[in-house]
N, C-alpha and C. Protein backbone atom coordinates (compact mmCIF):
# COMPACT_ATOMS: atom_id res chain seq x y z
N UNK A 1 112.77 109.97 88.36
CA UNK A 1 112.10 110.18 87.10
C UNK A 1 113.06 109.87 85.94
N UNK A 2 114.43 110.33 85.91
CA UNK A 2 115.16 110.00 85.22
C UNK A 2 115.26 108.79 84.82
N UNK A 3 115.95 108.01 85.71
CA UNK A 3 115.47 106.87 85.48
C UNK A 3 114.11 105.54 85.01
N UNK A 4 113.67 106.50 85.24
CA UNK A 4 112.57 105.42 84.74
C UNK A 4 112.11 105.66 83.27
N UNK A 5 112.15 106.54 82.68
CA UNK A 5 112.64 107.33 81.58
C UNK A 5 113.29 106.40 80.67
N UNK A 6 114.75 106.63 81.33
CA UNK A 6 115.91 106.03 80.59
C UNK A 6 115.65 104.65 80.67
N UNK A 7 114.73 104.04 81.73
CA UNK A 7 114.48 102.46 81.42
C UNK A 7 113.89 101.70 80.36
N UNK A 8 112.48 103.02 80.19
CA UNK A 8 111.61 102.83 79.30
C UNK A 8 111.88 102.97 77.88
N UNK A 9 113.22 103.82 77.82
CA UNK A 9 113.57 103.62 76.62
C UNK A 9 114.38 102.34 76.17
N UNK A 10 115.58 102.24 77.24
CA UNK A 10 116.18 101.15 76.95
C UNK A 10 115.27 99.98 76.60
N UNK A 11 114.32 99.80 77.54
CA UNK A 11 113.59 98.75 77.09
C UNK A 11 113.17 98.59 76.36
N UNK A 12 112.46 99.48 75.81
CA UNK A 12 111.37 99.83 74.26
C UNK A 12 112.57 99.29 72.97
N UNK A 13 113.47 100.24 73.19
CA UNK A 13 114.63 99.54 72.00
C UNK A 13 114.99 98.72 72.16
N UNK A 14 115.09 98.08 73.37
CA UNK A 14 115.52 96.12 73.24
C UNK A 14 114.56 95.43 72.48
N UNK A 15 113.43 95.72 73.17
CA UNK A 15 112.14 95.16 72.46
C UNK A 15 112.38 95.19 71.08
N UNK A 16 112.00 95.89 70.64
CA UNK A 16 111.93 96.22 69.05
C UNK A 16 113.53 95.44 68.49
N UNK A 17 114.42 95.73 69.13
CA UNK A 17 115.56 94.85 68.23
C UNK A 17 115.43 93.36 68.67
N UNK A 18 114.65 92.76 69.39
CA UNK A 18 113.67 91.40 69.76
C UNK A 18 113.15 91.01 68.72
N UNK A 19 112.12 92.03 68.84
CA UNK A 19 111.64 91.80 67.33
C UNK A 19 111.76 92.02 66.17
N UNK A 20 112.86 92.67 66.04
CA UNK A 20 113.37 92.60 64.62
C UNK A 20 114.04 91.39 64.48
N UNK A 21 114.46 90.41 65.94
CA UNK A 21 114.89 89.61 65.18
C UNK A 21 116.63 89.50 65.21
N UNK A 22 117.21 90.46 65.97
CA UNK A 22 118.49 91.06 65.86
C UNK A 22 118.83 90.14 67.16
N UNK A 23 117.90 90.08 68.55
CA UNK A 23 118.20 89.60 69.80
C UNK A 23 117.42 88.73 69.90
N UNK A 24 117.63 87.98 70.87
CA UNK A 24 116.89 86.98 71.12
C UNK A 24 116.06 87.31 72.22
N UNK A 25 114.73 87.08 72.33
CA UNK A 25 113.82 87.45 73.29
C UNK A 25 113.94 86.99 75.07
N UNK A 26 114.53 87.93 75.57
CA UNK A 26 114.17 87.46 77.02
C UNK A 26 113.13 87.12 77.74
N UNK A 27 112.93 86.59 78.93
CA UNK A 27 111.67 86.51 79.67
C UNK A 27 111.28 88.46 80.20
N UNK A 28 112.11 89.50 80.24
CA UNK A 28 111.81 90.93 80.57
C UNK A 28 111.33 91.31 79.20
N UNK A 29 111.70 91.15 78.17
CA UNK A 29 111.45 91.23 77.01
C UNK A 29 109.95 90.78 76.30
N UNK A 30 109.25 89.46 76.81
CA UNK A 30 108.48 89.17 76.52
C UNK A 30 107.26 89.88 77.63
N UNK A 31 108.04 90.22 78.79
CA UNK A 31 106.60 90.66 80.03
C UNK A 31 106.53 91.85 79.46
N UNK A 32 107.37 92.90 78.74
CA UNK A 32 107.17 94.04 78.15
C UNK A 32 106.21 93.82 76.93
N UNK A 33 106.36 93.35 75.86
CA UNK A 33 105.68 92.91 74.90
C UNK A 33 103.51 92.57 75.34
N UNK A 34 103.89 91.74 76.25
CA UNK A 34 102.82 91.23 76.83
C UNK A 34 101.85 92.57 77.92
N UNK A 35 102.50 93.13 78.62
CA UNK A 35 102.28 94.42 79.45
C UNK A 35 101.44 95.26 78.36
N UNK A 36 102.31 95.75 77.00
CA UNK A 36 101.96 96.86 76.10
C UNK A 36 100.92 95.93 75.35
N UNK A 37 100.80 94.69 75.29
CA UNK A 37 99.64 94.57 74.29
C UNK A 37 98.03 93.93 75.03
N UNK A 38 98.26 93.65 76.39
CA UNK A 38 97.18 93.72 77.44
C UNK A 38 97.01 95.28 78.05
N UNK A 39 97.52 96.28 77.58
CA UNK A 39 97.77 97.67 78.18
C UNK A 39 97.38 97.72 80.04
N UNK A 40 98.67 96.77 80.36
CA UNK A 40 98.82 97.19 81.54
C UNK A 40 100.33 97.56 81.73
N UNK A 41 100.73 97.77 83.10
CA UNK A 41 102.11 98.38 82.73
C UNK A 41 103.15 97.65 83.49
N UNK A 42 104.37 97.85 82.45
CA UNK A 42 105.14 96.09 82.68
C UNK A 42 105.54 96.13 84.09
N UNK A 43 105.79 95.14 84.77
CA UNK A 43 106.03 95.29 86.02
C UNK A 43 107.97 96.17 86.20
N UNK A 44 108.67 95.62 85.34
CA UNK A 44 109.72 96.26 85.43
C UNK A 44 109.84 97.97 85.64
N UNK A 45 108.92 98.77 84.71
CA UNK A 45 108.10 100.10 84.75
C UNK A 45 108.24 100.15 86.42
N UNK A 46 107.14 99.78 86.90
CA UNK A 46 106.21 99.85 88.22
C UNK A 46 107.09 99.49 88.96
N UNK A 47 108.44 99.07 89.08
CA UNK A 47 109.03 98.53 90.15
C UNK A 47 110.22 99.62 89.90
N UNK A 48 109.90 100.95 89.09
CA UNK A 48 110.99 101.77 89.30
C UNK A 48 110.06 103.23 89.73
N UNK A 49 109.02 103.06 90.13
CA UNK A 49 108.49 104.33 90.78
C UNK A 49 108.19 104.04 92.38
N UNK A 50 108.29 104.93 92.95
CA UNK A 50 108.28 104.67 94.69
C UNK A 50 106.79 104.70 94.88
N UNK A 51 105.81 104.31 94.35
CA UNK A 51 104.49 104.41 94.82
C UNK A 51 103.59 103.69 94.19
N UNK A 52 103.29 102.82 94.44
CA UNK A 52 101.76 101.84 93.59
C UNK A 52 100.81 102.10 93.43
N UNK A 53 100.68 103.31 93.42
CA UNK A 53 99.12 103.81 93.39
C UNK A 53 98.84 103.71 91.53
N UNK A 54 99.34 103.97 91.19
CA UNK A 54 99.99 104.01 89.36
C UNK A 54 99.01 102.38 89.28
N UNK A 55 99.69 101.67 90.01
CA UNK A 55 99.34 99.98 89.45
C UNK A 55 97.39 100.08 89.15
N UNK A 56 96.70 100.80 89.65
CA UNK A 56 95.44 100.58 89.07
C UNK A 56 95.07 100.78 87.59
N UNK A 57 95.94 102.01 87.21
CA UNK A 57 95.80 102.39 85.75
C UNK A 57 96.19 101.53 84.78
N UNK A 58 95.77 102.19 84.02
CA UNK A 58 95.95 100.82 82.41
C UNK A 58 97.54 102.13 82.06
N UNK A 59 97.98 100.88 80.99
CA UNK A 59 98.92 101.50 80.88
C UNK A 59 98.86 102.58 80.01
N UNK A 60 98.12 102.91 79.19
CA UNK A 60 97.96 104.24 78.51
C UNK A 60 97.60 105.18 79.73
N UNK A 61 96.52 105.08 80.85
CA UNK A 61 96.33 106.35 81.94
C UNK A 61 97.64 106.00 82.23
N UNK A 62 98.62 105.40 82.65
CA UNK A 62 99.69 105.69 83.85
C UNK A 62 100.33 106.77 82.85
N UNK A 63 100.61 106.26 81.45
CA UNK A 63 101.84 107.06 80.62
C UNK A 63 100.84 108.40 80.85
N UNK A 64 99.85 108.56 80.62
CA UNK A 64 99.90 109.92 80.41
C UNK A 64 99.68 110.75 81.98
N UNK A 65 99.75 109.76 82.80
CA UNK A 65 100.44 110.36 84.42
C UNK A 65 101.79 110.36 84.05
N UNK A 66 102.46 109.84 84.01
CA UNK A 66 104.09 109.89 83.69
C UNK A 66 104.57 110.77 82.91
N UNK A 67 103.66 111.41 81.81
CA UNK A 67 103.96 112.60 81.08
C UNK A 67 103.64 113.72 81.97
N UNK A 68 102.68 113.58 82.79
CA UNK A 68 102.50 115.34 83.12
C UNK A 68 103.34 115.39 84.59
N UNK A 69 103.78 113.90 84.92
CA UNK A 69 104.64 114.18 85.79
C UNK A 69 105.95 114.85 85.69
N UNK A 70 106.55 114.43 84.67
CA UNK A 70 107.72 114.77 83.66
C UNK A 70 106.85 116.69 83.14
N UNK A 71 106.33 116.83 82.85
CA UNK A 71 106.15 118.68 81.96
C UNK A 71 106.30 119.18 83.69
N UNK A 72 105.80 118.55 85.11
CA UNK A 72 105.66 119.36 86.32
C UNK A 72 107.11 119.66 86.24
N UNK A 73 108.30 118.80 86.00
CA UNK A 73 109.35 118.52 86.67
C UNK A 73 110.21 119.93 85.57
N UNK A 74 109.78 118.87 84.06
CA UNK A 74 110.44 120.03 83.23
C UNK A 74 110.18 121.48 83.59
N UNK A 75 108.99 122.18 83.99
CA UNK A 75 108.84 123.10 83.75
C UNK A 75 109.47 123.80 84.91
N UNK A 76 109.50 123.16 86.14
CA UNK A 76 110.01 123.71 86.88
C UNK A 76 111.59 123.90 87.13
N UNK A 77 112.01 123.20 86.01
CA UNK A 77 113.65 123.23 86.37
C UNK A 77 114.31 123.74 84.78
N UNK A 78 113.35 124.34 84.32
CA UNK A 78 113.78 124.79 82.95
C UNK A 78 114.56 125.91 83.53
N UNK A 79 114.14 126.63 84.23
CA UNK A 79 114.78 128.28 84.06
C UNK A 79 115.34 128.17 85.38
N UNK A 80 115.36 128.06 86.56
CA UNK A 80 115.84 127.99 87.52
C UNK A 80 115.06 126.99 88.53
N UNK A 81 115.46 126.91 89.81
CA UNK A 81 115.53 125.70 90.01
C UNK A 81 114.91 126.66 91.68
N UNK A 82 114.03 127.58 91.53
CA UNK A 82 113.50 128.35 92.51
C UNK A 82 111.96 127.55 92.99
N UNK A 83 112.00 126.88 94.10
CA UNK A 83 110.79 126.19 94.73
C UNK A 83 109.28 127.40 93.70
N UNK A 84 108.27 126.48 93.38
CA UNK A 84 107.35 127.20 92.42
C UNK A 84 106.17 127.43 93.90
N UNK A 85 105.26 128.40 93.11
CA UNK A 85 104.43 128.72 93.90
C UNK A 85 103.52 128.14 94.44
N UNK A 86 103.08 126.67 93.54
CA UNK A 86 102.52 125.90 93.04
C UNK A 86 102.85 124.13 92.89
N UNK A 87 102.46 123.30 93.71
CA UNK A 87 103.35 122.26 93.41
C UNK A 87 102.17 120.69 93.37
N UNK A 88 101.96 119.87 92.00
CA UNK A 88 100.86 118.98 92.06
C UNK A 88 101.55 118.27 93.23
N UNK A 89 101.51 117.86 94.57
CA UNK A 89 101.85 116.69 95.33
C UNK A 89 101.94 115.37 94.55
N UNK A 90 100.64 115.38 94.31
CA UNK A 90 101.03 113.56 94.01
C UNK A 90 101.18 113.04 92.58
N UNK A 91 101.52 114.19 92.37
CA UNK A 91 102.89 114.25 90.87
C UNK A 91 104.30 114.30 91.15
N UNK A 92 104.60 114.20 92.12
CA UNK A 92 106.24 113.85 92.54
C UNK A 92 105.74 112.39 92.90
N UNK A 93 107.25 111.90 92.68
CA UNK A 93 107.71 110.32 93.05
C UNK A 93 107.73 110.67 94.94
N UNK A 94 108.36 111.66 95.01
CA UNK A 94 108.15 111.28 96.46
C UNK A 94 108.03 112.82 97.35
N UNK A 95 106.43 112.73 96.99
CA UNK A 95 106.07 114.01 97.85
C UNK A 95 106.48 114.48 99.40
N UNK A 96 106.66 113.72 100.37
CA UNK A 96 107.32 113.67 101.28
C UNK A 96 108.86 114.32 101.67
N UNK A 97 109.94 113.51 100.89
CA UNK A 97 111.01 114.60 100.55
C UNK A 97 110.93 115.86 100.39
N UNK A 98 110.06 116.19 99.03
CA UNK A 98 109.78 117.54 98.63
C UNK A 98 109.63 118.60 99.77
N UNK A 99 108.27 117.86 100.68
CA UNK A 99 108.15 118.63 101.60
C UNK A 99 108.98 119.05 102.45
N UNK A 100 110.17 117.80 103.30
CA UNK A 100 110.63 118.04 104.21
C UNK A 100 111.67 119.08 103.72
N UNK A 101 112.23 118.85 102.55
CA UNK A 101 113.36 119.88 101.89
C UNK A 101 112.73 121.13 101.55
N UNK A 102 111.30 121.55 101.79
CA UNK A 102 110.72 122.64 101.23
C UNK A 102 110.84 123.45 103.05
N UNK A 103 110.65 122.29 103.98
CA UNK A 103 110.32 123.07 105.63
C UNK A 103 111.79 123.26 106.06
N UNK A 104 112.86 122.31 105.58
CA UNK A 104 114.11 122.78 106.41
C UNK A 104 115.02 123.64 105.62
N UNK A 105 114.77 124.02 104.26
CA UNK A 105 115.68 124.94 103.58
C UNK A 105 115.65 126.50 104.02
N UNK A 106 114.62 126.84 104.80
CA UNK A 106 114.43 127.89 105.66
C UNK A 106 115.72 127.83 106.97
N UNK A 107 115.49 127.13 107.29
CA UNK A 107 116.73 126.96 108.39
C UNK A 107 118.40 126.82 108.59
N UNK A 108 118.60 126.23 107.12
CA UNK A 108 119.51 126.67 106.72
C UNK A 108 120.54 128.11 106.61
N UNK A 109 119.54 129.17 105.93
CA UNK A 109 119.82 130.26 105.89
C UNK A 109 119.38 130.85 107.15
N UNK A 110 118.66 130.88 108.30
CA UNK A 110 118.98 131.57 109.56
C UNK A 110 119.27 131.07 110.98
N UNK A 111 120.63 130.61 110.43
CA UNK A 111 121.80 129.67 111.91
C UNK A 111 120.80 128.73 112.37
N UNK A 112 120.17 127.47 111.74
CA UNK A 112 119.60 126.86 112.38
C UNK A 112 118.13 127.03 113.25
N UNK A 113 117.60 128.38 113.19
CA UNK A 113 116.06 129.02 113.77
C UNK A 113 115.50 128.59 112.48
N UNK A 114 114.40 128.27 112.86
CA UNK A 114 113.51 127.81 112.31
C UNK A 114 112.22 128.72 111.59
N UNK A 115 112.27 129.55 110.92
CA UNK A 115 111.32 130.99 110.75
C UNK A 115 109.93 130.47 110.94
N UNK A 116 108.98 130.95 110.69
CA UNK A 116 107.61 130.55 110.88
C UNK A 116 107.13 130.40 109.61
N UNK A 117 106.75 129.55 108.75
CA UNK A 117 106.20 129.48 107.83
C UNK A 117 104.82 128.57 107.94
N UNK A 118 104.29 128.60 106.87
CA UNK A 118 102.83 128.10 106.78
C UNK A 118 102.48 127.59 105.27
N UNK A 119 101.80 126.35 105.57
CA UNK A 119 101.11 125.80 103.90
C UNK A 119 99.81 125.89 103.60
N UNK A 120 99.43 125.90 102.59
CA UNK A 120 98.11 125.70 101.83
C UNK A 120 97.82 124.67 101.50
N UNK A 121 97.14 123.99 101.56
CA UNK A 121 96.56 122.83 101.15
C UNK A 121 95.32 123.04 100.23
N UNK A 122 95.24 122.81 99.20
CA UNK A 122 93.79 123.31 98.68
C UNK A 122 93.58 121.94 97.28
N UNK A 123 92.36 121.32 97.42
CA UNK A 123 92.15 120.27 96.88
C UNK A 123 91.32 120.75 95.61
N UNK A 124 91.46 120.55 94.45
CA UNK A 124 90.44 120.80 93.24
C UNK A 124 90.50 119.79 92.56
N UNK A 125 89.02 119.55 92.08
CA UNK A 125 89.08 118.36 90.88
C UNK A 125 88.80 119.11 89.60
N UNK A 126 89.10 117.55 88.72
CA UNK A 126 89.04 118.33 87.11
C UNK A 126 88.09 117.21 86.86
């Protein structure tokens, strides 16, 4: 997430000093330009998240997936960094990890036994 973040900015400010005129326009430079004014999302973007499912959205829906992906992340690592009760899946970059680090951090703390735990799965739409 970080990264893609920090891409989008870098990029955004290349852009703009492009067009101010300060740099000279690259070919990444112009697919950005072109991406934001067909509102789809530049491929450079999309080739820094682990999942293509994003690629259907226009680029205004992805950003505002990319924002509430970012408030899941912020919110959960604002105050401590304690697994939440609550977790959107397919609002992580890579739900999979999450999980496996959510089933073996139990084992850790008792010599390698494995305690018994159990998940919820529960699907709601909005």
């Amino acid at each position: 997430m970080n990264a893609l973040l920090e891409e989008m900015r870098r990029s955004m400010e290349e852009l703009q000093l492009g067009l101010d005129g300060a740099l000279n326009m690259s070919d990444k430079m112009e697919a950005l330009a072109r991406g934001i004014a067909t509102n789809q999302v530049p491929a450079l973007w999309m080739s820094m998240t682990s999942t293509r499912v994003q690629e259907v959205f226009s680029l205004a829906a992805w950003y505002n997936d990319v924002l509430k992906r970012y408030e899941q992340l912020a919110a959960w690592t604002a105050a401590s960094l304690v697994t939440p009760a609550s977790v959107w899946l397919s609002g992580l970059f890579n739900p999979k990890a999450f999980l496996t680090a959510v089933g073996s951090s139990p084992a850790g703390s008792h010599a390698g036994c494995v305690p018994q735990q159990s998940s919820l799965a529960v699907c709601t739409s909005t």
